[in-house]
C-alpha atoms as a PDB file:
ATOM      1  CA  UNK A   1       0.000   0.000   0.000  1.00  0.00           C
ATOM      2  CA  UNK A   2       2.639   2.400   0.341  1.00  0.00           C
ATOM      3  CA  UNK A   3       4.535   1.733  -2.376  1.00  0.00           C
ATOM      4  CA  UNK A   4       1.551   2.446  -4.429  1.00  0.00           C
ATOM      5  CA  UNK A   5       0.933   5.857  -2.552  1.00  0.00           C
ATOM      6  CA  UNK A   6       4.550   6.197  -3.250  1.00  0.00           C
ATOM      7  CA  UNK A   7       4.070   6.078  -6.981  1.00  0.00           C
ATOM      8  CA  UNK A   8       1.221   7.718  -7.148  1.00  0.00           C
ATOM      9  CA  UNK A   9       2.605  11.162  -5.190  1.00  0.00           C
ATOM     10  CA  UNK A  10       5.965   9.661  -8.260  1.00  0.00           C
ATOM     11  CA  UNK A  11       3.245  10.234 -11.131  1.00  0.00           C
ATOM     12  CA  UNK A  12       1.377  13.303  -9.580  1.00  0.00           C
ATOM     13  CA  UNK A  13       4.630  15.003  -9.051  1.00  0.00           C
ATOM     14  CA  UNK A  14       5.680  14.481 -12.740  1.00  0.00           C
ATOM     15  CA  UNK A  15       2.356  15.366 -14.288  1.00  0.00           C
ATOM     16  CA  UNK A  16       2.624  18.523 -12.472  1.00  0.00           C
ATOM     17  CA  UNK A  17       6.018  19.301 -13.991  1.00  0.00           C
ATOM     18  CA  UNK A  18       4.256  18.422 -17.840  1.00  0.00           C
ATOM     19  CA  UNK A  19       1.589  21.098 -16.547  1.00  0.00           C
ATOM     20  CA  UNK A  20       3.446  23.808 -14.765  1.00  0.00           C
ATOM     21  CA  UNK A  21       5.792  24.000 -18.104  1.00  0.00           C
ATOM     22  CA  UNK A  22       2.476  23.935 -20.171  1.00  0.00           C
ATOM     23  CA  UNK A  23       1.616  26.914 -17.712  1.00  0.00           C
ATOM     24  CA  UNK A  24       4.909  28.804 -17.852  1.00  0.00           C
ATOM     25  CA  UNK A  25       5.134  28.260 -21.515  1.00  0.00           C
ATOM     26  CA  UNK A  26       1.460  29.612 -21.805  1.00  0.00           C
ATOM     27  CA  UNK A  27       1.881  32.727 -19.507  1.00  0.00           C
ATOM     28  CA  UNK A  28       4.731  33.749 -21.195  1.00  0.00           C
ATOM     29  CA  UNK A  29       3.882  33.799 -24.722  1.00  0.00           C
ATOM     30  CA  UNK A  30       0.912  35.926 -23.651  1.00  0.00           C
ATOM     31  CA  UNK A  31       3.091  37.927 -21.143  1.00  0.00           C
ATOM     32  CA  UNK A  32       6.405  38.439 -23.160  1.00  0.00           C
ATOM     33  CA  UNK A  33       5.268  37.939 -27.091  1.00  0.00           C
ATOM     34  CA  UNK A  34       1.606  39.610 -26.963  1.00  0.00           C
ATOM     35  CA  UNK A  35       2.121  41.719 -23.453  1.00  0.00           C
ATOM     36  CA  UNK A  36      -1.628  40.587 -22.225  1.00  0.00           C
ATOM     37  CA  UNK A  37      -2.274  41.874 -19.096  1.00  0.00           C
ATOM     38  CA  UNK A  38      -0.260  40.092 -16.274  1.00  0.00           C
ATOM     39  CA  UNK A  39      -3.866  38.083 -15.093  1.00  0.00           C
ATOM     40  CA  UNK A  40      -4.757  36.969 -18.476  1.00  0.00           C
ATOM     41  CA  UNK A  41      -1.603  35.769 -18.997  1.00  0.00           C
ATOM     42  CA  UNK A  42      -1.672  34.037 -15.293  1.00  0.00           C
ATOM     43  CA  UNK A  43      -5.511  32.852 -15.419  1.00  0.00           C
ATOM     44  CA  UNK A  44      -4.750  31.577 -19.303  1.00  0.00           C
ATOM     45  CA  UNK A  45      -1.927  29.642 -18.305  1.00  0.00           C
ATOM     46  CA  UNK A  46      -3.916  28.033 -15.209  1.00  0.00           C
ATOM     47  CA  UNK A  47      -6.624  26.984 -16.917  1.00  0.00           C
ATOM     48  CA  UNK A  48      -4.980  25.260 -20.038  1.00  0.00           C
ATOM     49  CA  UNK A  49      -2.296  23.357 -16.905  1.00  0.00           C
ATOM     50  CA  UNK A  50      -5.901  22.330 -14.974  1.00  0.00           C
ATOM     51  CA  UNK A  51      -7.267  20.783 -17.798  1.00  0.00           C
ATOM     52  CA  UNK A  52      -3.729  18.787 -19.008  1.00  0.00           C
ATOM     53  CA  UNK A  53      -3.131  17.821 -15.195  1.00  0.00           C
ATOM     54  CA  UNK A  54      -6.714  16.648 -14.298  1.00  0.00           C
ATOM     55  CA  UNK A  55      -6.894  14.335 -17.544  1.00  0.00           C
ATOM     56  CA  UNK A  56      -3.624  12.597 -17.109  1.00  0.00           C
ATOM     57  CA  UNK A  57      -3.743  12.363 -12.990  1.00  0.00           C
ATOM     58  CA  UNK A  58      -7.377  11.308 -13.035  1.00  0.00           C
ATOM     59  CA  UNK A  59      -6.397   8.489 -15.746  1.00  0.00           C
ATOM     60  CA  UNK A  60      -2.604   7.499 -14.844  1.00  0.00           C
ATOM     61  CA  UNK A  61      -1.785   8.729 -11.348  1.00  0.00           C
ATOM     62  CA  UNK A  62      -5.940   7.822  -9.620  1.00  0.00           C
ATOM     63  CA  UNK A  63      -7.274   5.111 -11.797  1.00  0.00           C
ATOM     64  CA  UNK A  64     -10.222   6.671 -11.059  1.00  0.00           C
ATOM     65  CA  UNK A  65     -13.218   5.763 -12.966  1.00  0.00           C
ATOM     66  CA  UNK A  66     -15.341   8.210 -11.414  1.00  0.00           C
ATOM     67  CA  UNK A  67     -18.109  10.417 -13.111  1.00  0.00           C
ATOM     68  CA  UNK A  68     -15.826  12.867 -15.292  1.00  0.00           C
ATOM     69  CA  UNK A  69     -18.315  16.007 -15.272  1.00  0.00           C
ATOM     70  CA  UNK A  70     -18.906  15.095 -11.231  1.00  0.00           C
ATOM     71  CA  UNK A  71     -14.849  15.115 -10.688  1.00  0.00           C
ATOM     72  CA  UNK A  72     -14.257  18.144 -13.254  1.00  0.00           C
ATOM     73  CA  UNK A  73     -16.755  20.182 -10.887  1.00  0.00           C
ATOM     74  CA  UNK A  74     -15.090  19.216  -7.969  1.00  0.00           C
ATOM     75  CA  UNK A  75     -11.794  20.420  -9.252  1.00  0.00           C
ATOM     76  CA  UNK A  76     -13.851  23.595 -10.705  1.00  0.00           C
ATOM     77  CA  UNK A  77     -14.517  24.058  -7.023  1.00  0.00           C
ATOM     78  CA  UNK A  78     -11.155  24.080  -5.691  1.00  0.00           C
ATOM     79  CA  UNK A  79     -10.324  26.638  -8.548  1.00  0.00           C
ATOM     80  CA  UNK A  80     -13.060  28.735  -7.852  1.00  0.00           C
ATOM     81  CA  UNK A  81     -10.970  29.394  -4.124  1.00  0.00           C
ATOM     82  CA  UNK A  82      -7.666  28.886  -5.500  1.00  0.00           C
ATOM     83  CA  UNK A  83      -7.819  30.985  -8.827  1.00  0.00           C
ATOM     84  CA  UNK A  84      -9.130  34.723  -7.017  1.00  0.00           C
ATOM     85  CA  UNK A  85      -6.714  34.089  -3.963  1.00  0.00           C
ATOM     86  CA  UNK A  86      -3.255  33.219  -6.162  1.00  0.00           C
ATOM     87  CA  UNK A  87      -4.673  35.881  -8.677  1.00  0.00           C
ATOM     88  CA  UNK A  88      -4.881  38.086  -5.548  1.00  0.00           C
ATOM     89  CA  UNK A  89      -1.541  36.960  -4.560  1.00  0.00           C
ATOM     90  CA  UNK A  90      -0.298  37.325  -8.040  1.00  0.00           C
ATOM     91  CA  UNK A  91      -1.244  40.773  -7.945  1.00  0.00           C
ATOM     92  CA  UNK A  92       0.315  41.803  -4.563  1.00  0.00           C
ATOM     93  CA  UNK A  93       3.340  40.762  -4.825  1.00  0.00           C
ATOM     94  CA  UNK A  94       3.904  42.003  -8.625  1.00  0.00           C
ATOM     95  CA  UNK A  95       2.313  45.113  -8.656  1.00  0.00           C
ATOM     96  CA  UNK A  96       2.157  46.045  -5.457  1.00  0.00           C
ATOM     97  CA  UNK A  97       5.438  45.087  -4.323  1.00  0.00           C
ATOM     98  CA  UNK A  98       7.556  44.934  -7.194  1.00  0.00           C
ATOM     99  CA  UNK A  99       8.735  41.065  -6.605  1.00  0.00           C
ATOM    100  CA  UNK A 100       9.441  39.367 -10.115  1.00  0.00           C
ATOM    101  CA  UNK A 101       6.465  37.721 -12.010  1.00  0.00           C
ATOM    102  CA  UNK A 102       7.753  34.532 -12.566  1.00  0.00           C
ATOM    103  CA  UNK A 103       9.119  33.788  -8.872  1.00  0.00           C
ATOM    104  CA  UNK A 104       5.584  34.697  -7.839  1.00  0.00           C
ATOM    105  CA  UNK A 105       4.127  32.423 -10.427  1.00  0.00           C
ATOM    106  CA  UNK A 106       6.727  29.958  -9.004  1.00  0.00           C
ATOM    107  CA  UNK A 107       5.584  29.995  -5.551  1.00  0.00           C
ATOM    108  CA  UNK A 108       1.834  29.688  -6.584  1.00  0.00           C
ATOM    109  CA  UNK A 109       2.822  26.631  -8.428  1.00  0.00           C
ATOM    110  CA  UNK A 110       3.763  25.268  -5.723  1.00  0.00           C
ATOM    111  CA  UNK A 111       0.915  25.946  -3.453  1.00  0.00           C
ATOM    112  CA  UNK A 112      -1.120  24.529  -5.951  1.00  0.00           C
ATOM    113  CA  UNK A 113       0.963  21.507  -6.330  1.00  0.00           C
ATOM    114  CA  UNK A 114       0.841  20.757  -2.693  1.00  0.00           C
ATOM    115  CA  UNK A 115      -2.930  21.644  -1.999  1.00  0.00           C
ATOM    116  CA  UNK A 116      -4.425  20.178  -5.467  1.00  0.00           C
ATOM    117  CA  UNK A 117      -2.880  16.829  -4.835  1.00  0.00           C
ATOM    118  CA  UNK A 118      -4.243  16.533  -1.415  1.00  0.00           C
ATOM    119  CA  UNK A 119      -7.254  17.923  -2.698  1.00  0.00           C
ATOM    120  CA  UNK A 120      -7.876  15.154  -5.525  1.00  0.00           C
ATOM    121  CA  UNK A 121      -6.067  12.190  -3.352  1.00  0.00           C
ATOM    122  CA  UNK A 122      -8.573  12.352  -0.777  1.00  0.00           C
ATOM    123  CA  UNK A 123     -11.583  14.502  -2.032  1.00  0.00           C
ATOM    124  CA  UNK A 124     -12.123  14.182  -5.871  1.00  0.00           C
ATOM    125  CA  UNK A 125     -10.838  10.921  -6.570  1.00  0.00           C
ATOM    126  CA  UNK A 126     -10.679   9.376  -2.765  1.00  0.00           C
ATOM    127  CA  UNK A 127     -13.720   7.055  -2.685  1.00  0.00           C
ATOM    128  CA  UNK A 128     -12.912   5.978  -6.521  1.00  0.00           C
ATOM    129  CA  UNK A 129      -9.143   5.367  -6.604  1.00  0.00           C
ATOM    130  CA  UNK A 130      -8.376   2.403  -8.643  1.00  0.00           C
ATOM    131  CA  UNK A 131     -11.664   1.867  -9.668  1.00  0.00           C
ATOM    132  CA  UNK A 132     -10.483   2.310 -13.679  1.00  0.00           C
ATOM    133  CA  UNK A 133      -9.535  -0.887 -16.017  1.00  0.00           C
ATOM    134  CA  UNK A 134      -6.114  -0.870 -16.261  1.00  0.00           C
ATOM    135  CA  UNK A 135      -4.544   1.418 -18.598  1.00  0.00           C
ATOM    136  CA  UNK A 136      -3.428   0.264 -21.989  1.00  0.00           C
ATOM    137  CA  UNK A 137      -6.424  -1.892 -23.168  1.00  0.00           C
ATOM    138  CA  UNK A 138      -9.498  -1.848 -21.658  1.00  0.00           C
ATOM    139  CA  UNK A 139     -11.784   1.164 -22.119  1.00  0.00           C
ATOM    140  CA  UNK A 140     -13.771  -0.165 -18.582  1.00  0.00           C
ATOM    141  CA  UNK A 141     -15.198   1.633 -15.976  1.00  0.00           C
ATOM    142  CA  UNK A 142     -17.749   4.470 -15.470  1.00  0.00           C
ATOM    143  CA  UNK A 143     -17.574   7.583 -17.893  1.00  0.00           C
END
């Protein structure tokens, strides 16, 4: 049992790297190439990492077969706290401040790293966790 929890916090960790470099990489093409405001840039990046990070962790890292639009709200719910307070954050520290925008968007990553796994180990996907057919064949288990 711990090994798996073991690989599991292995997988979460490294879908979160695949995401926070989709969000970096997101954030700063609007930032830098198209100078969007600093919170379109931010919230754009966010949402496009969500959506990358809850498909692979609920698939690979949770084996959860669990209702998708059921777990997507749930997730939508921890974004609808998290979003307005790092945005909040985000805007503090950069513009109030002066710190640098992407050691602020650093830190926030990392909150969110630490607080959406917890979050989706024991709240989205905690009562459904290896409830998916294994990956690579199959197609089983609840949409």
């Amino acid at each position: 049992m711990k090994n798996r929890e073991f690989w599991r916090v292995v997988k979460f960790t490294l879908f979160s790297i695949s995401a926070g470099l989709i969000e970096i990489g997101v954030f700063t093409l609007l930032n830098e190439v198209f100078h969007l405001p600093y919170w379109v840039s931010y919230l754009t990046g966010l949402v496009c990492s969500v959506l990358w990070n809850f498909t692979l962790n609920r698939k690979y890292t949770f084996q959860s077969a669990a209702n998708v639009p059921v777990a997507m709200l749930k997730v939508a719910a921890f974004y609808a706290v998290f979003t307005p307070a790092s945005t909040w954050l985000e805007h503090v520290l950069t513009m109030n401040l002066g710190w640098n925008e992407y050691l602020v968007t650093a830190i926030n990553m990392l909150i969110n790293f630490v607080t959406e796994f917890l979050y989706q180990r024991f709240f989205v996907f905690g009562k459904s966790i290896d409830t998916a057919a294994p990956t690579g064949g199959s197609h089983g288990g609840k949409a």
